[in-house]
Protein backbone atom coordinates (compact mmCIF):
# COMPACT_ATOMS: atom_id res chain seq x y z
CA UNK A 1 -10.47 3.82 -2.64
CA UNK A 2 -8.81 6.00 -5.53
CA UNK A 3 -11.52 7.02 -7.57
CA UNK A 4 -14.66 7.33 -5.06
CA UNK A 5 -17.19 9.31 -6.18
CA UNK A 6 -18.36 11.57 -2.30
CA UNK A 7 -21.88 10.25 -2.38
CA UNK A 8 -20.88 6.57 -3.33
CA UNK A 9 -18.18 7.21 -0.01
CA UNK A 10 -20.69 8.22 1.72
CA UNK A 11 -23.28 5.79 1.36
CA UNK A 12 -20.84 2.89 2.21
CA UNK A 13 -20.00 5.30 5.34
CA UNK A 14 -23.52 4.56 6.56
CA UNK A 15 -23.04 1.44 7.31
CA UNK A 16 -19.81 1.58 8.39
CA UNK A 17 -18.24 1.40 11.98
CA UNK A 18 -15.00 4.07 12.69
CA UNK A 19 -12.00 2.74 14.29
CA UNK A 20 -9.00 3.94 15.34
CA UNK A 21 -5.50 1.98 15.23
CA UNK A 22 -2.61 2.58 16.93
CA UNK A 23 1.35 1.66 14.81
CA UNK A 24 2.04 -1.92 15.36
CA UNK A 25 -2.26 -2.60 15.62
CA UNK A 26 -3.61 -5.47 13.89
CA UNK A 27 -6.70 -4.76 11.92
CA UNK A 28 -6.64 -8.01 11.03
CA UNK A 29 -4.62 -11.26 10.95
CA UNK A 30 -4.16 -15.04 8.33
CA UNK A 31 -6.86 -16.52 8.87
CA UNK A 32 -9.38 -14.58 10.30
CA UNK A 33 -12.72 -14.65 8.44
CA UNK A 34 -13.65 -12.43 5.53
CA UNK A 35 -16.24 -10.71 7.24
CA UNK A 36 -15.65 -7.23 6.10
CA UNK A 37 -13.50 -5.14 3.77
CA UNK A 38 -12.06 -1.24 5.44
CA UNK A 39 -11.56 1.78 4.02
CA UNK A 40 -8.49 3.96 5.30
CA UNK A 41 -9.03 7.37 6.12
CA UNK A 42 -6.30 8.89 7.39
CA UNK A 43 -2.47 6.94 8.07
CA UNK A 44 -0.72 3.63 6.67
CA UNK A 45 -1.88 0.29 6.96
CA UNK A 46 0.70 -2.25 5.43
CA UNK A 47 -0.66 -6.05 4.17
CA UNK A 48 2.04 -8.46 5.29
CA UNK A 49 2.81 -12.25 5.02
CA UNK A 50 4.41 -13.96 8.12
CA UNK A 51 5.89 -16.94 8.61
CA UNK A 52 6.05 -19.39 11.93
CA UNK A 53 9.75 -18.58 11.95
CA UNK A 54 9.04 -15.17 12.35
CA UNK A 55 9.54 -13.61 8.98
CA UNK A 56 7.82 -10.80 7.13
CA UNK A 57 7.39 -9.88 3.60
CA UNK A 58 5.08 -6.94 2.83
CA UNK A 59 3.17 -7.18 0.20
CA UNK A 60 1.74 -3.25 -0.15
CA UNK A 61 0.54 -0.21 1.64
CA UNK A 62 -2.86 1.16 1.82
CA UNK A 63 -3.07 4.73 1.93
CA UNK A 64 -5.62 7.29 3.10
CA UNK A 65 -8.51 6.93 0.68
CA UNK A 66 -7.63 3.56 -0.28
CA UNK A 67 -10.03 0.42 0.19
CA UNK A 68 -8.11 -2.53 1.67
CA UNK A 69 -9.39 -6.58 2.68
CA UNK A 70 -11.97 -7.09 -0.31
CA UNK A 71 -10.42 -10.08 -1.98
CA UNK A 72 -12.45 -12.17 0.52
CA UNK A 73 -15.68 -10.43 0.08
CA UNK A 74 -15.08 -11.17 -3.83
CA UNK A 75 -13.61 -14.47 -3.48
CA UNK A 76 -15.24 -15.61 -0.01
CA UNK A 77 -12.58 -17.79 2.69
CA UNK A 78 -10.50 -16.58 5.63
CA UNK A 79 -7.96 -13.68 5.73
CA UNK A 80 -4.69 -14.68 3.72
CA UNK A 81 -2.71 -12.18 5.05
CA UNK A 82 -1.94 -9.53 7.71
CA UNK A 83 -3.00 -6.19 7.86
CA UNK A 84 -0.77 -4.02 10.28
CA UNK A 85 -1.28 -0.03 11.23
CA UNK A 86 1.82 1.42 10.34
CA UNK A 87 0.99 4.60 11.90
CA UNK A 88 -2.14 6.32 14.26
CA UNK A 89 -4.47 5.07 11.70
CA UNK A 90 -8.80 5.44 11.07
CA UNK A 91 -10.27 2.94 9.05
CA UNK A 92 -13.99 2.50 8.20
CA UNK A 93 -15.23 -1.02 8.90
CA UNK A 94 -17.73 -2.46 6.09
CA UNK A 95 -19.42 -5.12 7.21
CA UNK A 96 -19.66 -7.45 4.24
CA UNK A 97 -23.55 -7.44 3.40
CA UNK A 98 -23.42 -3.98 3.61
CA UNK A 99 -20.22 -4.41 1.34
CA UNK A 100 -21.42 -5.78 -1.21
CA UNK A 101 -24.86 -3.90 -1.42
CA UNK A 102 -22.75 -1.16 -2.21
CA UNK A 103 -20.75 -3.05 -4.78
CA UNK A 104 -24.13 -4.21 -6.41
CA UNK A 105 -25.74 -0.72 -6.61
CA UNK A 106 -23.20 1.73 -7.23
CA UNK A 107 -21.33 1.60 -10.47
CA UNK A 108 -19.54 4.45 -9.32
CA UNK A 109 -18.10 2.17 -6.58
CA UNK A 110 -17.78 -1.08 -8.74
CA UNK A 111 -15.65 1.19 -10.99
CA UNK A 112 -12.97 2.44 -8.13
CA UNK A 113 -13.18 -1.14 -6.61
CA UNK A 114 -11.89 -2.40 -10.40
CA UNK A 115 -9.63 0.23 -10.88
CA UNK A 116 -7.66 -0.28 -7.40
CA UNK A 117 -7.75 -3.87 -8.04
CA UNK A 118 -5.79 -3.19 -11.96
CA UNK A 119 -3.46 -0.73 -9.73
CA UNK A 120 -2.60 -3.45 -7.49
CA UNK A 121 -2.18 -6.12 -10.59
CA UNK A 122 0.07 -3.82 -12.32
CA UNK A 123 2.16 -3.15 -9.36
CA UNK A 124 2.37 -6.98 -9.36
CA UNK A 125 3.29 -7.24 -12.75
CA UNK A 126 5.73 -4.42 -13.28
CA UNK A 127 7.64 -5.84 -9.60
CA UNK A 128 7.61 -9.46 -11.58
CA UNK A 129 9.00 -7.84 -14.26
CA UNK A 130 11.83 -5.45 -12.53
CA UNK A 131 13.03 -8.29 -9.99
CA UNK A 132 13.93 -10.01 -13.44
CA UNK A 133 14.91 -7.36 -16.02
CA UNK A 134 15.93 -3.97 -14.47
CA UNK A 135 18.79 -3.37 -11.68
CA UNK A 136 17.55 -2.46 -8.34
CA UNK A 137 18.38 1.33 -8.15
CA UNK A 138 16.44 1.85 -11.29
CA UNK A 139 13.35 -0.57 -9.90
CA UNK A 140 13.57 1.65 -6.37
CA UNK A 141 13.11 4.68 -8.47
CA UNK A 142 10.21 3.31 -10.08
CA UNK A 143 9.02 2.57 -6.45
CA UNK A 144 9.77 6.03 -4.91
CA UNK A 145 7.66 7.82 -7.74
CA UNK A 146 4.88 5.41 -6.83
CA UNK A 147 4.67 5.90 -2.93
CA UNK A 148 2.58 8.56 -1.18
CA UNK A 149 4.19 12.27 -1.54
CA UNK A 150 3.83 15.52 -0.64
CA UNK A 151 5.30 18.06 -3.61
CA UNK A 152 8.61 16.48 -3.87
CA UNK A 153 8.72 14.80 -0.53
CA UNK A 154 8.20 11.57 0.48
CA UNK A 155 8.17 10.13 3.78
CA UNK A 156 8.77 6.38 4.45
CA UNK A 157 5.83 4.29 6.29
CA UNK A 158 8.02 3.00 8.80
CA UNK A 159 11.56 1.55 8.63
CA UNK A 160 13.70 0.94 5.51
CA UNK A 161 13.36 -2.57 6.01
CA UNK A 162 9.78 -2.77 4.42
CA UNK A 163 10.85 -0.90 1.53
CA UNK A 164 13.54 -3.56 0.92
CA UNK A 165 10.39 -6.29 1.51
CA UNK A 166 8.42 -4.31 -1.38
CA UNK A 167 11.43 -4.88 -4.09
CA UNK A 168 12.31 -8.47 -2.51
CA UNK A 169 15.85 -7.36 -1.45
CA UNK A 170 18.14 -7.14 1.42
CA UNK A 171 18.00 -3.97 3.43
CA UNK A 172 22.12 -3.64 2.40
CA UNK A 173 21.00 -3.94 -1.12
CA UNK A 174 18.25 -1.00 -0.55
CA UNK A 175 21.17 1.41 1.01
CA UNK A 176 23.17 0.57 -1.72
CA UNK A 177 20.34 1.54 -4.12
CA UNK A 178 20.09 4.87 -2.38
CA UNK A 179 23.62 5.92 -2.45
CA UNK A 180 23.49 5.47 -6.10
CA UNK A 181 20.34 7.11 -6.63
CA UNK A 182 21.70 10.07 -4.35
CA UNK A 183 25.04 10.04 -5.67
CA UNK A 184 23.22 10.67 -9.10
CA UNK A 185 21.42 13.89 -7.61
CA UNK A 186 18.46 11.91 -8.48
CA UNK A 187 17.18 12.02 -4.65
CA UNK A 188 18.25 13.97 -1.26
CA UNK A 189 17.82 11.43 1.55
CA UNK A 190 16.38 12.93 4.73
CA UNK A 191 18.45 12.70 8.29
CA UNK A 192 17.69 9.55 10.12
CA UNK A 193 16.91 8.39 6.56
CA UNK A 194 13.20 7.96 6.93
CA UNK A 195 12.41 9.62 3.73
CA UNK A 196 13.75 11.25 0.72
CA UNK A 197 13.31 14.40 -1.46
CA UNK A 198 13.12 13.40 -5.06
CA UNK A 199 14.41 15.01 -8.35
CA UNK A 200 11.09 13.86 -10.20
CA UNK A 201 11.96 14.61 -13.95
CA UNK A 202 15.32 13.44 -13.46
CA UNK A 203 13.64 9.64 -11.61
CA UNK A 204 11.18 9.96 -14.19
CA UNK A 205 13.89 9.89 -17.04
CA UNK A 206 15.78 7.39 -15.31
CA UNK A 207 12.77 4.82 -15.11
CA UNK A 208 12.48 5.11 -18.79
């Protein structure tokens, strides 16, 4: 959870259970009940929508330090969605009770609760917005600048496909989107293409 003061972290890690999850682990799945919200401390964990046909869309990826499965705890029903371990993940396990103790007595975690939930609505809005006003290369720069990175570098949380899912395009479309940002010396995609090395100024300009 972005924002988390240490002592609020760790008085909600008193109460919570460690896990680990292997990639392709559910943590959990539609339908299952609200019973507790997770915080990720180390790897990827992806929120996804299936369908009985088999098809995916992913709606967003938790990263490490990022709280993930609260909307129930707020809102109180079953699961709506998946949550999938892109990679070796550890997540915290918050029972709910103990959840929302936390939420009640520690305006320092109220706050970074609120402030992930604004991150989340203005990814929302701004993806609303670029699916109907901006060209896709420009909205997968926008998306690139967003997603986890080391200096310059940033490393894709599994296959291409799911970034496609996140801008609600066809994985053609996506490699097309690439080429031009590449061909623009705007990014330097890696071998195997499973991440890129990004010209930030120049995607920054770009966006604007």
């Amino acid at each position: 959870m972005r924002g988390l003061a240490p002592h609020a972290l760790d008085d909600l890690a008193g109460a919570a259970v460690p896990r680990r999850y292997a990639p392709g682990d559910t943590v959990f799945r539609t339908g299952d009940p609200g019973d507790a919200m997770f915080v990720l401390l180390r790897g990827a964990v992806v929120s996804r929508l299936s369908s009985p046909a088999g098809d995916v869309v992913d709606l967003g990826v938790a990263s490490a330090g990022q709280a993930f499965g609260y909307f129930e705890l707020i809102d109180p029903g079953p699961r709506t969605e998946d949550a999938v371990a892109l990679r070796e993940s550890r997540i915290l396990v918050l029972p709910a009770a103990a959840a929302l103790r936390a939420l009640r007595s520690s305006p320092e975690t109220l706050l970074a609760l609120a402030g992930d939930l604004v991150r989340i609505v203005r990814q929302s809005n701004r993806a609303r917005a670029g699916s109907t006003f901006h060209p896709v290369p420009r909205r997968l720069a926008a998306l690139l600048l967003e997603l986890e990175h080391h200096g310059d570098q940033v490393r894709f949380d599994g296959p291409q496909t799911l970034l496609a899912q996140r801008l609600g395009v066809a994985r053609q479309t996506l490699n097309a989107a690439l080429r031009t940002l590449a061909e623009r010396g705007f990014i330097t995609v890696h071998p195997g293409g499973r991440g890129v090395t990004l010209d930030r100024p120049a995607l920054l300009a770009y966006t604007r």
